[in-house]
PDB file of N, CA and C in Angstrom:
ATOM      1  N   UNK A   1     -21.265 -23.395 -37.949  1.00  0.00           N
ATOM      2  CA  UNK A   1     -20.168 -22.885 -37.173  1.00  0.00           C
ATOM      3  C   UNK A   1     -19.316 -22.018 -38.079  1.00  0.00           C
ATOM      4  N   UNK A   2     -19.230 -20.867 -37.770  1.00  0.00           N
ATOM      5  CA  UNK A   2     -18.555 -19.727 -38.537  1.00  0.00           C
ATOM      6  C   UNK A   2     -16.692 -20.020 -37.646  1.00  0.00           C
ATOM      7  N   UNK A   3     -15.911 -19.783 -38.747  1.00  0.00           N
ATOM      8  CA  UNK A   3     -14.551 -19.777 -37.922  1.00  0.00           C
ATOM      9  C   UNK A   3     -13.584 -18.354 -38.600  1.00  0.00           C
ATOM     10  N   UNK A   4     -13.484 -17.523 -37.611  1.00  0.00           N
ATOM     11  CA  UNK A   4     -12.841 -16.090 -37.892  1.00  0.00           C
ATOM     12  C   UNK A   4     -11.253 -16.520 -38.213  1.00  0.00           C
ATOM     13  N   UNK A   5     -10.513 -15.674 -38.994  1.00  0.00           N
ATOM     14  CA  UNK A   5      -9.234 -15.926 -38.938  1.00  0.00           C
ATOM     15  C   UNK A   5      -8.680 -14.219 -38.978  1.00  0.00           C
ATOM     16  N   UNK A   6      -8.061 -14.284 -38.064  1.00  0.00           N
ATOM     17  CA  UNK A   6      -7.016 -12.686 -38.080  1.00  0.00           C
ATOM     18  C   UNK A   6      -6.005 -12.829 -38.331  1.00  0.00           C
ATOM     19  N   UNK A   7      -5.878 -11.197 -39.323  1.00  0.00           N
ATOM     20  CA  UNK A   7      -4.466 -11.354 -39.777  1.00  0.00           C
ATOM     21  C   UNK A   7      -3.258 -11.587 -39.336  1.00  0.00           C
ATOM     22  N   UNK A   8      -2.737 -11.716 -39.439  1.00  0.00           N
ATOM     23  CA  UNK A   8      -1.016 -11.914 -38.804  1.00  0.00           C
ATOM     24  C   UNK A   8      -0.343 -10.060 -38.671  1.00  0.00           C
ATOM     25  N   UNK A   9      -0.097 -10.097 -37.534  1.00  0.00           N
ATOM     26  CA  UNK A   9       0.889  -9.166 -38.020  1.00  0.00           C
ATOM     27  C   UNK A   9       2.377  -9.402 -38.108  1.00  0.00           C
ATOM     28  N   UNK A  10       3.387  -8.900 -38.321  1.00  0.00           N
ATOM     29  CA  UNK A  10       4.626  -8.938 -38.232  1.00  0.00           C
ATOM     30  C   UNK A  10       5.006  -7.994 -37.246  1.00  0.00           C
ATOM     31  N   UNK A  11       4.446  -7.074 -36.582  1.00  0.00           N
ATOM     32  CA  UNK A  11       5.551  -6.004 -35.686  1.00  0.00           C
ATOM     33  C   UNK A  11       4.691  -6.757 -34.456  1.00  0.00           C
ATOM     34  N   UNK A  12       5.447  -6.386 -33.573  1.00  0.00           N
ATOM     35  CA  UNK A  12       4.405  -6.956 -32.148  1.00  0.00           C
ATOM     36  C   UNK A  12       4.092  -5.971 -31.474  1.00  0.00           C
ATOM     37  N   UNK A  13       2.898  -5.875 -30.654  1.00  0.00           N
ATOM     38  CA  UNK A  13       1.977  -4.607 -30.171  1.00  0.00           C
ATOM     39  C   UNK A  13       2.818  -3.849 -29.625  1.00  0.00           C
ATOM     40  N   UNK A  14       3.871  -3.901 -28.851  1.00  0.00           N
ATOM     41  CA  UNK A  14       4.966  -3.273 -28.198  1.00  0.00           C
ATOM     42  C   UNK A  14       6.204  -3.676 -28.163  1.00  0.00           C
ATOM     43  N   UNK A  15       7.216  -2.581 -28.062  1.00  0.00           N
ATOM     44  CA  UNK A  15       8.438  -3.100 -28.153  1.00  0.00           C
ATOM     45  C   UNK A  15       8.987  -3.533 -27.216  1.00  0.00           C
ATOM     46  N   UNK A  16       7.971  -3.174 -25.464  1.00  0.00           N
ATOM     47  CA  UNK A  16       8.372  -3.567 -23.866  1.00  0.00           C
ATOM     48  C   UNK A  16       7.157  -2.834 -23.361  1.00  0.00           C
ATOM     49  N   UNK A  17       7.345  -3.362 -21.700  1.00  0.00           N
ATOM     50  CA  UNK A  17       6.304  -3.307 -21.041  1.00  0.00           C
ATOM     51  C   UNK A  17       6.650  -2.356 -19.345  1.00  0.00           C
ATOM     52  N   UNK A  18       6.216  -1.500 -19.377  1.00  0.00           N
ATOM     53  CA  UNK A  18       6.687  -0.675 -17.778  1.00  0.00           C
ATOM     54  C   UNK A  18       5.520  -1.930 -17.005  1.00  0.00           C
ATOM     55  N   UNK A  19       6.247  -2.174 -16.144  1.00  0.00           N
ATOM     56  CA  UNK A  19       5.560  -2.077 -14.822  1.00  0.00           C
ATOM     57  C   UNK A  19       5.642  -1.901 -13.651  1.00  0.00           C
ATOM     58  N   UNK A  20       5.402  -0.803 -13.353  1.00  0.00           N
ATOM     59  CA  UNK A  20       5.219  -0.060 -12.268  1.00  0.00           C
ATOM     60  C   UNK A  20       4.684  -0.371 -10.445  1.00  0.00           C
ATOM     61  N   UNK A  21       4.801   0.263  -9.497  1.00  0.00           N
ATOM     62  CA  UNK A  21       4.189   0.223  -8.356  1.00  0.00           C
ATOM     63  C   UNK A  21       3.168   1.172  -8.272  1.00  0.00           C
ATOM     64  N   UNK A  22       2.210   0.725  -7.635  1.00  0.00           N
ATOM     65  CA  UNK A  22       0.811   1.344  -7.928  1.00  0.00           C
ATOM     66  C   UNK A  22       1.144   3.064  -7.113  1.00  0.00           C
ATOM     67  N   UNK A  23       0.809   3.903  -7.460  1.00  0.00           N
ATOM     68  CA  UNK A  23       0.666   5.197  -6.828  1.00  0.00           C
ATOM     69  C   UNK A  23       0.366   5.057  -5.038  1.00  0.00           C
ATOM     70  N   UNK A  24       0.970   5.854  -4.228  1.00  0.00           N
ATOM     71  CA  UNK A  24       0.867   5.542  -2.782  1.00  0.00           C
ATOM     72  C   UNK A  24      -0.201   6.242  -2.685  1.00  0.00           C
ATOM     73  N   UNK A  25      -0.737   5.698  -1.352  1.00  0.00           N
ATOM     74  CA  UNK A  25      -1.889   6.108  -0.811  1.00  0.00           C
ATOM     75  C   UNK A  25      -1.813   7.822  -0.139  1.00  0.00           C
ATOM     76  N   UNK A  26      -2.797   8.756  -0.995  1.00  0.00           N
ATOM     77  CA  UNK A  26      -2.771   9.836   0.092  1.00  0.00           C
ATOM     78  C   UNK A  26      -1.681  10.243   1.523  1.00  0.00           C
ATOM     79  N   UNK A  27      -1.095  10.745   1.501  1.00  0.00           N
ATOM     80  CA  UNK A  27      -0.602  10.490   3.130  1.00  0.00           C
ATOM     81  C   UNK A  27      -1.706  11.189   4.263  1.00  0.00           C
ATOM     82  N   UNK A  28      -1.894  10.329   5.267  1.00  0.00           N
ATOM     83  CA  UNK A  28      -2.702  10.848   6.290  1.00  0.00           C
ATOM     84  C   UNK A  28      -1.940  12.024   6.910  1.00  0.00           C
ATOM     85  N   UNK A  29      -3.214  12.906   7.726  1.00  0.00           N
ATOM     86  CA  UNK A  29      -2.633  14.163   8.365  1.00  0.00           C
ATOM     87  C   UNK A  29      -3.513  14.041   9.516  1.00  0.00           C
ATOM     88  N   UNK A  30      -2.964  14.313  10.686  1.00  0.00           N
ATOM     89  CA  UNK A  30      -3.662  14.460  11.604  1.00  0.00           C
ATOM     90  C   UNK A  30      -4.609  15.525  12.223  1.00  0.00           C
ATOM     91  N   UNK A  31      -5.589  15.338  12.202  1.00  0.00           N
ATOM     92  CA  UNK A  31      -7.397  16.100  12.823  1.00  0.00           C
ATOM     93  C   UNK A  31      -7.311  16.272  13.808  1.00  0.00           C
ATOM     94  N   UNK A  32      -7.966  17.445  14.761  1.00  0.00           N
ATOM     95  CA  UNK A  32      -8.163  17.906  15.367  1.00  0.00           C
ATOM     96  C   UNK A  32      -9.736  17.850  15.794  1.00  0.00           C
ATOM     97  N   UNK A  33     -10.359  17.889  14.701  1.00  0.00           N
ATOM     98  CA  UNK A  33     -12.296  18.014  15.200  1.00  0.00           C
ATOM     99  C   UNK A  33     -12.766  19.215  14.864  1.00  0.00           C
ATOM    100  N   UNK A  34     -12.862  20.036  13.791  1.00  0.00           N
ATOM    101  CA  UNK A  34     -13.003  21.045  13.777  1.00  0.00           C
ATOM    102  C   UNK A  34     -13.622  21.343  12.186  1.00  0.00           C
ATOM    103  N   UNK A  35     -14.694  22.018  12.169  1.00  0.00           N
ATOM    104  CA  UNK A  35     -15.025  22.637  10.909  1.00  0.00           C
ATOM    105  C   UNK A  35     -14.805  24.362  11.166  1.00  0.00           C
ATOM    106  N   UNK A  36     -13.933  24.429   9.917  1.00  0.00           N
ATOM    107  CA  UNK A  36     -13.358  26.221  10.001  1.00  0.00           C
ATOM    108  C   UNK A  36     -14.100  26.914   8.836  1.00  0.00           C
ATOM    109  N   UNK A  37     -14.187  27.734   8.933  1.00  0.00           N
ATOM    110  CA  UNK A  37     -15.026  28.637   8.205  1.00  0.00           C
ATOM    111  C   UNK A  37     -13.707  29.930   7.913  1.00  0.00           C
ATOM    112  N   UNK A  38     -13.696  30.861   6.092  1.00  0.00           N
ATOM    113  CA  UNK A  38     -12.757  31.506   6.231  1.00  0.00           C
ATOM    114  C   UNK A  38     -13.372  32.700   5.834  1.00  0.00           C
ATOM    115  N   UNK A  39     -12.628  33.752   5.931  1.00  0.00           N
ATOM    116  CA  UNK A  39     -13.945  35.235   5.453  1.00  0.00           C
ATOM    117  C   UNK A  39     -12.627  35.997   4.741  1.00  0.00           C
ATOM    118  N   UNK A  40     -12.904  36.209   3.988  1.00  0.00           N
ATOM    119  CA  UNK A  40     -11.552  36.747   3.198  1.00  0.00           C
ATOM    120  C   UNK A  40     -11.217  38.814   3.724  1.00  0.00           C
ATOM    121  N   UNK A  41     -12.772  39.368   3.713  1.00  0.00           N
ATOM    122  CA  UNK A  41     -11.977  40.798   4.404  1.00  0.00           C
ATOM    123  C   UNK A  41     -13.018  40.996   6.040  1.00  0.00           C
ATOM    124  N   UNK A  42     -11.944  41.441   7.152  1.00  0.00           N
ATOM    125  CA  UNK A  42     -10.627  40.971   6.724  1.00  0.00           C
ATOM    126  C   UNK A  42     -10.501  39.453   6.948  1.00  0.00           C
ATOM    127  N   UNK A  43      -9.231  39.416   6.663  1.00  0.00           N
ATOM    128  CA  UNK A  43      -8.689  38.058   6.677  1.00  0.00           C
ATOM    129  C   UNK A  43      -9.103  37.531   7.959  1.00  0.00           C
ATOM    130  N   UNK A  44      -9.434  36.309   7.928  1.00  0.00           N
ATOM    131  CA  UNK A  44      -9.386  35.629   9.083  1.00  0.00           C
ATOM    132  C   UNK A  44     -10.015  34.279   9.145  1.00  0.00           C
ATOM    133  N   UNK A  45      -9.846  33.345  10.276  1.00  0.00           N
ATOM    134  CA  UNK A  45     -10.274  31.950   9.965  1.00  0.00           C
ATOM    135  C   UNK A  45     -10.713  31.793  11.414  1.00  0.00           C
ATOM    136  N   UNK A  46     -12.170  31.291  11.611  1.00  0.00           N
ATOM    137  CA  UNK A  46     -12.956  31.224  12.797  1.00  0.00           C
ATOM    138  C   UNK A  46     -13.127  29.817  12.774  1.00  0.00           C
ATOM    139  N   UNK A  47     -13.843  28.818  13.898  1.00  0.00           N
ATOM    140  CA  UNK A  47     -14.345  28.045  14.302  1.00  0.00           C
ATOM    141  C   UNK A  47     -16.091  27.749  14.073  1.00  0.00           C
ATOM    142  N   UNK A  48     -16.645  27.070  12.867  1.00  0.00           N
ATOM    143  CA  UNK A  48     -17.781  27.002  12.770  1.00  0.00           C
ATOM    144  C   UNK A  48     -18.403  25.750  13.736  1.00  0.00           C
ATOM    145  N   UNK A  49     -17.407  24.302  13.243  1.00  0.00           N
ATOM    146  CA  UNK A  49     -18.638  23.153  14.538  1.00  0.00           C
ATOM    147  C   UNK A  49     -16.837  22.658  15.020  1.00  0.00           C
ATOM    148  N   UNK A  50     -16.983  21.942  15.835  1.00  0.00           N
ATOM    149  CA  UNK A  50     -16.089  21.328  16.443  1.00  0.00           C
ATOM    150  C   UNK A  50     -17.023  20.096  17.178  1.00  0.00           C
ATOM    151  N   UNK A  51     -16.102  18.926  16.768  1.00  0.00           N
ATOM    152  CA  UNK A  51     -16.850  17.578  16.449  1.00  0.00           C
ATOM    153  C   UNK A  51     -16.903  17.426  18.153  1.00  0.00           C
ATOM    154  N   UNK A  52     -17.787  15.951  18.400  1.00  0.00           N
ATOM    155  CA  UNK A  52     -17.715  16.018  19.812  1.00  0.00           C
ATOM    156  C   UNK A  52     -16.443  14.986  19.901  1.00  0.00           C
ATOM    157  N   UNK A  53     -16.061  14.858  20.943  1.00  0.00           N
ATOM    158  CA  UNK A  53     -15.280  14.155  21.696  1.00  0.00           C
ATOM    159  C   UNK A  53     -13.861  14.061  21.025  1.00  0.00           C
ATOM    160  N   UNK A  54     -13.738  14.882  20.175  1.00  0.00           N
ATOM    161  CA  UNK A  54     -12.220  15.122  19.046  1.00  0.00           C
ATOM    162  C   UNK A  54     -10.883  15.819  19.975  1.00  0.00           C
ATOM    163  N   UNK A  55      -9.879  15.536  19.761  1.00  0.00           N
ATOM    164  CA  UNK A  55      -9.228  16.600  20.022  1.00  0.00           C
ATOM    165  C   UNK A  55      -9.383  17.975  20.950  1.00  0.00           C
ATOM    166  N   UNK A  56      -9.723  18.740  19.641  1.00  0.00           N
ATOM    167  CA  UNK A  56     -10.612  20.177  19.758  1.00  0.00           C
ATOM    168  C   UNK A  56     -11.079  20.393  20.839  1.00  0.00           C
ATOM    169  N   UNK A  57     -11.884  19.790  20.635  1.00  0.00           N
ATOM    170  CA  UNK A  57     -13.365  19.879  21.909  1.00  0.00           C
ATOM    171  C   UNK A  57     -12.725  19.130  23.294  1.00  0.00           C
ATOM    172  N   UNK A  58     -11.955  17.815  23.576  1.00  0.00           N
ATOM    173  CA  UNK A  58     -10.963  17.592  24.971  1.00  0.00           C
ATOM    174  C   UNK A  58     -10.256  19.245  25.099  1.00  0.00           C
ATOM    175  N   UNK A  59      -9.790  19.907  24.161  1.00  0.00           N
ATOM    176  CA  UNK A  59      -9.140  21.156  24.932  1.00  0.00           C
ATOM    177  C   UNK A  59      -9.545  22.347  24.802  1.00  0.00           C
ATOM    178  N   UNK A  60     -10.979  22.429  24.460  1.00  0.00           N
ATOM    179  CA  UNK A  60     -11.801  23.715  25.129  1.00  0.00           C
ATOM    180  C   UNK A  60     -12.290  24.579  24.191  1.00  0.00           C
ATOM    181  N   UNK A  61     -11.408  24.401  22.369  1.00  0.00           N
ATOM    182  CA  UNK A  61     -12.034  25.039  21.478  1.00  0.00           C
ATOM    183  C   UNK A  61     -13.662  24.940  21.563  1.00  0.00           C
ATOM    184  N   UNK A  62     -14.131  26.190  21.087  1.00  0.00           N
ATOM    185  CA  UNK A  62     -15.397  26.391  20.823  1.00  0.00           C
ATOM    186  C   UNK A  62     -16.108  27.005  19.528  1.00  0.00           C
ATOM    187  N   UNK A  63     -17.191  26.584  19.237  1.00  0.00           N
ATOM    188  CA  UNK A  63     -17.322  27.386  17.705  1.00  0.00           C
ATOM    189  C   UNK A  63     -17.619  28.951  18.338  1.00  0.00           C
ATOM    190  N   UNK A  64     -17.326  29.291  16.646  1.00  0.00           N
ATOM    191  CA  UNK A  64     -17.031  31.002  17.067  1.00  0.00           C
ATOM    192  C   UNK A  64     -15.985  31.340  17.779  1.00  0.00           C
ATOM    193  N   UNK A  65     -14.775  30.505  18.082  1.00  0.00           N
ATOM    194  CA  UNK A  65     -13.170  30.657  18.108  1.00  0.00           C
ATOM    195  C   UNK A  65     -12.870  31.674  17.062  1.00  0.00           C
ATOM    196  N   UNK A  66     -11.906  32.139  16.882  1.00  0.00           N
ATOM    197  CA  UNK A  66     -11.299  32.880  15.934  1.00  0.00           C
ATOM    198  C   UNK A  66      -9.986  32.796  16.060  1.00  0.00           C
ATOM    199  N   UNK A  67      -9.141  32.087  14.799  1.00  0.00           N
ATOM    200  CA  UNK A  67      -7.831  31.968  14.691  1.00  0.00           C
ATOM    201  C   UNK A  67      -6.875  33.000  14.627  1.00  0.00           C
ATOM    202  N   UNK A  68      -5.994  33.321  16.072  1.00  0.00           N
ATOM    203  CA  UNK A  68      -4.834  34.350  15.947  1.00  0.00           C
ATOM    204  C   UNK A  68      -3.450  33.656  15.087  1.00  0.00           C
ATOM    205  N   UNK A  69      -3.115  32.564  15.705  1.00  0.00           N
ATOM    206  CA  UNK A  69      -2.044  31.898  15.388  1.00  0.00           C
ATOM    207  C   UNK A  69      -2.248  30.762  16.314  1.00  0.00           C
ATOM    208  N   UNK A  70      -0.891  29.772  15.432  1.00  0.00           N
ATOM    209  CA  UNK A  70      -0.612  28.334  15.568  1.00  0.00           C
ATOM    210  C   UNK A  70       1.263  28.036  16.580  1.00  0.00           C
ATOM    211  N   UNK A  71       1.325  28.100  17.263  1.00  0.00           N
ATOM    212  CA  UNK A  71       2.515  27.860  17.024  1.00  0.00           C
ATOM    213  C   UNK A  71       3.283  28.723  16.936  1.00  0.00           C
ATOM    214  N   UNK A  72       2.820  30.545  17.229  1.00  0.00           N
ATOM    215  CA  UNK A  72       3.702  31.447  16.970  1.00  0.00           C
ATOM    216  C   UNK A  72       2.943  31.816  15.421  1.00  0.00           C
ATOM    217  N   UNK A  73       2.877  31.012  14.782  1.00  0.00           N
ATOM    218  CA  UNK A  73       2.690  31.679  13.284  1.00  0.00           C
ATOM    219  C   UNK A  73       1.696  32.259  13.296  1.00  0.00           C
ATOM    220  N   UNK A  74       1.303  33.645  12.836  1.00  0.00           N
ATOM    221  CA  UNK A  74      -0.277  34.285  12.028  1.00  0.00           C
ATOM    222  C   UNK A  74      -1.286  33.527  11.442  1.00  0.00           C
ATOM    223  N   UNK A  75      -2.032  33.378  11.875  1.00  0.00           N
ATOM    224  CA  UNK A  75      -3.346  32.786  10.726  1.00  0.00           C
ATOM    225  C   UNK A  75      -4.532  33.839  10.066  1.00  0.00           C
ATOM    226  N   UNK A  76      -4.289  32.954   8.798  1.00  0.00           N
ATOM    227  CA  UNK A  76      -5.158  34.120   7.918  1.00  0.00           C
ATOM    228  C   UNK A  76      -6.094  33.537   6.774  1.00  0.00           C
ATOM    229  N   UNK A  77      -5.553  32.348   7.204  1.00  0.00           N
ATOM    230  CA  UNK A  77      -5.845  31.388   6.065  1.00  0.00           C
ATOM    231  C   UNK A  77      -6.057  29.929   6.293  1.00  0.00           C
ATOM    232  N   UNK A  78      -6.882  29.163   5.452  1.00  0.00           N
ATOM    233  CA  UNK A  78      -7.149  28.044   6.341  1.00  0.00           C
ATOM    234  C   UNK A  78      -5.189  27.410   5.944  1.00  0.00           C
ATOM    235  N   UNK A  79      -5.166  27.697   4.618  1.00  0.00           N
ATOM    236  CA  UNK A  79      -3.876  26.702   4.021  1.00  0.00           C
ATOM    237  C   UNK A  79      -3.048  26.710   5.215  1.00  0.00           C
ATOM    238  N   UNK A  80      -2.980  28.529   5.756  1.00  0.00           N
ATOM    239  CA  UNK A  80      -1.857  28.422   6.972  1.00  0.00           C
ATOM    240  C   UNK A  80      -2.192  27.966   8.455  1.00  0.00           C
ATOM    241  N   UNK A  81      -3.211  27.087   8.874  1.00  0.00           N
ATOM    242  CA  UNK A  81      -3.725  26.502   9.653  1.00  0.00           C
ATOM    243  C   UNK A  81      -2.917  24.741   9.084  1.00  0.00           C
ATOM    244  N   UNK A  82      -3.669  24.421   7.863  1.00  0.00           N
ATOM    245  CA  UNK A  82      -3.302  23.047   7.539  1.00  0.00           C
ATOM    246  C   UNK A  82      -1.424  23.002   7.511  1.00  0.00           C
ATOM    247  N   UNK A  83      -0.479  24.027   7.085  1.00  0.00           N
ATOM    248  CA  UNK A  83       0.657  24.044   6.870  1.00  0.00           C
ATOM    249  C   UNK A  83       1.088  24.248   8.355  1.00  0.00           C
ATOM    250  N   UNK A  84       0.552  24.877   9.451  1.00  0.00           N
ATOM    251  CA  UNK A  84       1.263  24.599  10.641  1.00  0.00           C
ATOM    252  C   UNK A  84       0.868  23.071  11.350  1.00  0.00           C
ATOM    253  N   UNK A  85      -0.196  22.767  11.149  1.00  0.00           N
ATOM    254  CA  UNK A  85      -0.314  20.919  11.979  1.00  0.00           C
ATOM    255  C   UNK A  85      -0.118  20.321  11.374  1.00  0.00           C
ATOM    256  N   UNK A  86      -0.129  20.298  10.047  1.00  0.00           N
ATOM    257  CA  UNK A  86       0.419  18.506   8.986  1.00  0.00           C
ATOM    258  C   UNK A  86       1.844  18.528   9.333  1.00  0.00           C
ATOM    259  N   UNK A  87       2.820  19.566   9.378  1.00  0.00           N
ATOM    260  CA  UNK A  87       3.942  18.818  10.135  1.00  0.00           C
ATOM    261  C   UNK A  87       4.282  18.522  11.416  1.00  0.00           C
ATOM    262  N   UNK A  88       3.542  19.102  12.154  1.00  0.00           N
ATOM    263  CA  UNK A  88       3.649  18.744  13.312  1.00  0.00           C
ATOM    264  C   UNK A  88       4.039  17.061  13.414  1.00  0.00           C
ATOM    265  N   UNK A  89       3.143  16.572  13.002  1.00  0.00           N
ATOM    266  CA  UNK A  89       3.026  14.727  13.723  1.00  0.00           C
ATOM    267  C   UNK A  89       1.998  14.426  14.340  1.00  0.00           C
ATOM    268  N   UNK A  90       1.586  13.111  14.373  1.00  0.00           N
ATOM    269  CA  UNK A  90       1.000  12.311  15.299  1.00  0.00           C
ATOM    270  C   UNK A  90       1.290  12.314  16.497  1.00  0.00           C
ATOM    271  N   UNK A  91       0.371  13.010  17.750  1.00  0.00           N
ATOM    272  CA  UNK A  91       0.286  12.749  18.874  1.00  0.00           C
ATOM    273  C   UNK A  91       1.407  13.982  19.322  1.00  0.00           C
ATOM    274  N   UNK A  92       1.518  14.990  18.426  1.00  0.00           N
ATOM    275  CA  UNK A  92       2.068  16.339  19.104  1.00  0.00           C
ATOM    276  C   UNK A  92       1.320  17.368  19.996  1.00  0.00           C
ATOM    277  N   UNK A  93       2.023  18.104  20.246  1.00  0.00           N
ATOM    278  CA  UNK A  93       1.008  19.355  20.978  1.00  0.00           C
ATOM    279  C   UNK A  93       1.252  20.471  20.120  1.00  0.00           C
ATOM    280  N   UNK A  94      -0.389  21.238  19.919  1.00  0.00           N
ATOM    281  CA  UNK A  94       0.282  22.487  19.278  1.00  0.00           C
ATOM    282  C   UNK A  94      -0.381  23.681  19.900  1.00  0.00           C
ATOM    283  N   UNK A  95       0.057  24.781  19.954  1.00  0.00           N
ATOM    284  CA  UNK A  95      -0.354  25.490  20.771  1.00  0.00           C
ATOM    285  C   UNK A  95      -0.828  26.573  20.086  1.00  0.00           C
ATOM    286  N   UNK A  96      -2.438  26.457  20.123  1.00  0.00           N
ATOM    287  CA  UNK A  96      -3.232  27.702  19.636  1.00  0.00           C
ATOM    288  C   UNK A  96      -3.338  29.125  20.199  1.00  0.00           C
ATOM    289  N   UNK A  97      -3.268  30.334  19.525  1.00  0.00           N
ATOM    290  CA  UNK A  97      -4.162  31.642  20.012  1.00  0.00           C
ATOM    291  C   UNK A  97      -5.227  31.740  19.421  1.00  0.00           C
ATOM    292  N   UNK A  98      -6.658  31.816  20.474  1.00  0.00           N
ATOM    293  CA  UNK A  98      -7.637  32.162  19.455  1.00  0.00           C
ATOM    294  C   UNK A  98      -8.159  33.399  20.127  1.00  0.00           C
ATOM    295  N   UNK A  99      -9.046  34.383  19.480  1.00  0.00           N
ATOM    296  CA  UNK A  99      -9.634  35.237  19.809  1.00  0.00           C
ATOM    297  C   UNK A  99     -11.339  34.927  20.269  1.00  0.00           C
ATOM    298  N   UNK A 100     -11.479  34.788  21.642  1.00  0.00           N
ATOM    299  CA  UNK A 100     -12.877  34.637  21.781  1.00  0.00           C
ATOM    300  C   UNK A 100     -13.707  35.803  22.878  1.00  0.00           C
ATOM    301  N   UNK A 101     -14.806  36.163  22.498  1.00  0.00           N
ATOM    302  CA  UNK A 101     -15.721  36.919  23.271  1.00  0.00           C
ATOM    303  C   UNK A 101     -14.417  38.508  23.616  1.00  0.00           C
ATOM    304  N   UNK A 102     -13.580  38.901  22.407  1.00  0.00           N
ATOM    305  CA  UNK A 102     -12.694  40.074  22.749  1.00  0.00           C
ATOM    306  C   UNK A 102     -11.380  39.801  23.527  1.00  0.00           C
ATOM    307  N   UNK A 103     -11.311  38.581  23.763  1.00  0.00           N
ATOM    308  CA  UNK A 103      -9.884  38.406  24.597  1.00  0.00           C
ATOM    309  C   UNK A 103      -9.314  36.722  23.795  1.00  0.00           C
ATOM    310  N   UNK A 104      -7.835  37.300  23.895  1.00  0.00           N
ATOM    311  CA  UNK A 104      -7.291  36.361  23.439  1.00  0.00           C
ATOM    312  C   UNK A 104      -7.101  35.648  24.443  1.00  0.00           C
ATOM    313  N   UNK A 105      -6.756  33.870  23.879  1.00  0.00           N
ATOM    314  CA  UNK A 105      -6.710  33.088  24.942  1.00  0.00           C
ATOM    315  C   UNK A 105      -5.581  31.733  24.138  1.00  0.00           C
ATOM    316  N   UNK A 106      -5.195  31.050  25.229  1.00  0.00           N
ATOM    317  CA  UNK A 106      -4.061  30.004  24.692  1.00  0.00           C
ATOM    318  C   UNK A 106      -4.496  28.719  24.745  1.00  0.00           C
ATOM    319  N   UNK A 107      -4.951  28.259  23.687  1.00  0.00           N
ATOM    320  CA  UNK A 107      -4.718  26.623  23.482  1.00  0.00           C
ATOM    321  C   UNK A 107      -4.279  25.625  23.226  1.00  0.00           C
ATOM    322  N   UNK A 108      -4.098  24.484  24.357  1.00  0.00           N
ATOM    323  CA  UNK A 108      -2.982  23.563  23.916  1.00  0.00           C
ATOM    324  C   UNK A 108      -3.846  22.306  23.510  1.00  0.00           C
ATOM    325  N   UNK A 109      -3.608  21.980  22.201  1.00  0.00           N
ATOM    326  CA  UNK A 109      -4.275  20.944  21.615  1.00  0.00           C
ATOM    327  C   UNK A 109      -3.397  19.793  21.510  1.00  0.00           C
ATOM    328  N   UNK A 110      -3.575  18.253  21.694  1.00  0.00           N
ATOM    329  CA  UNK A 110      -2.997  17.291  21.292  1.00  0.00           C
ATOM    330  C   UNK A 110      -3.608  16.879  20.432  1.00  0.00           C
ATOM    331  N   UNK A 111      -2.387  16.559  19.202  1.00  0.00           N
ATOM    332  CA  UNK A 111      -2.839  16.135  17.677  1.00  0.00           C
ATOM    333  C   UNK A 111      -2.803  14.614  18.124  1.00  0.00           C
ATOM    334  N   UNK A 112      -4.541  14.352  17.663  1.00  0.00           N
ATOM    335  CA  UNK A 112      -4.284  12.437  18.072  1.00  0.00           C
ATOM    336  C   UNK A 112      -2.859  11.514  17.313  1.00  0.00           C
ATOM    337  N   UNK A 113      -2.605  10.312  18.018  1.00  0.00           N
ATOM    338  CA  UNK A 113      -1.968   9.190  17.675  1.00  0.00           C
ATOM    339  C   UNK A 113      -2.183   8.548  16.467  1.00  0.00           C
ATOM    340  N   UNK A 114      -1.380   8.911  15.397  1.00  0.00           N
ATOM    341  CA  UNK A 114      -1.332   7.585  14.124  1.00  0.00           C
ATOM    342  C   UNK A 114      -2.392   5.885  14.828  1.00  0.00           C
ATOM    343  N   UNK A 115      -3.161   6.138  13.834  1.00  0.00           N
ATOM    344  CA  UNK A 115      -4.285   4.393  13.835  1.00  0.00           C
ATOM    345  C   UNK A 115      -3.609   4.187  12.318  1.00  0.00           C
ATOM    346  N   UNK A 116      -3.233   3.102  12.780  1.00  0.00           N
ATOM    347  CA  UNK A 116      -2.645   2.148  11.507  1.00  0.00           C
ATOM    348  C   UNK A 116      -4.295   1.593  10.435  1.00  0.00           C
TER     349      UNK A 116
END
């Protein structure tokens, strides 16, 4: 039987200890059903799949949509797609322009209900 002995120290490993609350979880944003596709010239942000039974697809989006605006705002970009519905809320309405088959058209989407 071998028996180890360690040295002693005199300072102690630390002088204090943080402890903290763990980092929060992501915050959720509410979906619609939609895979977007973006094309940089020109600018613009279309509709590639739109999931079944999502959102989206209850209010008539179709792939090959093409994003005019959200809400009044321009879209050009996906960021400015995600920056007009993450504030919206849970279980809002937002009201799309998209460009389809040469004519613009108005969509009213309900952003689903917060699931705990």
């Amino acid at each position: 039987m071998k028996i180890f002995f360690f040295s002693q120290t005199s300072r102690p490993l630390a002088d204090f200890l943080w402890i903290t609350q763990p980092s929060p979880p992501e915050k959720k944003r509410p979906r619609i059903g939609i895979v977007l596709k973006e094309k940089e010239d020109p600018k613009r942000v279309w509709i590639e799949r739109v999931t079944p039974e999502s959102p989206a697809e209850k209010a008539g989006l179709l792939s090959g949509d093409q994003f005019v605006s959200i809400d009044g705002k321009e879209v050009q970009s996906l960021k400015d797609i995600h920056d007009a519905v993450a504030p919206k809320g849970w279980g809002k309405e937002v009201v799309i322009i998209i460009l389809r088959e040469g004519v613009n058209k108005e969509i009213r989407v309900i952003l689903p209900p917060l699931k705990e």
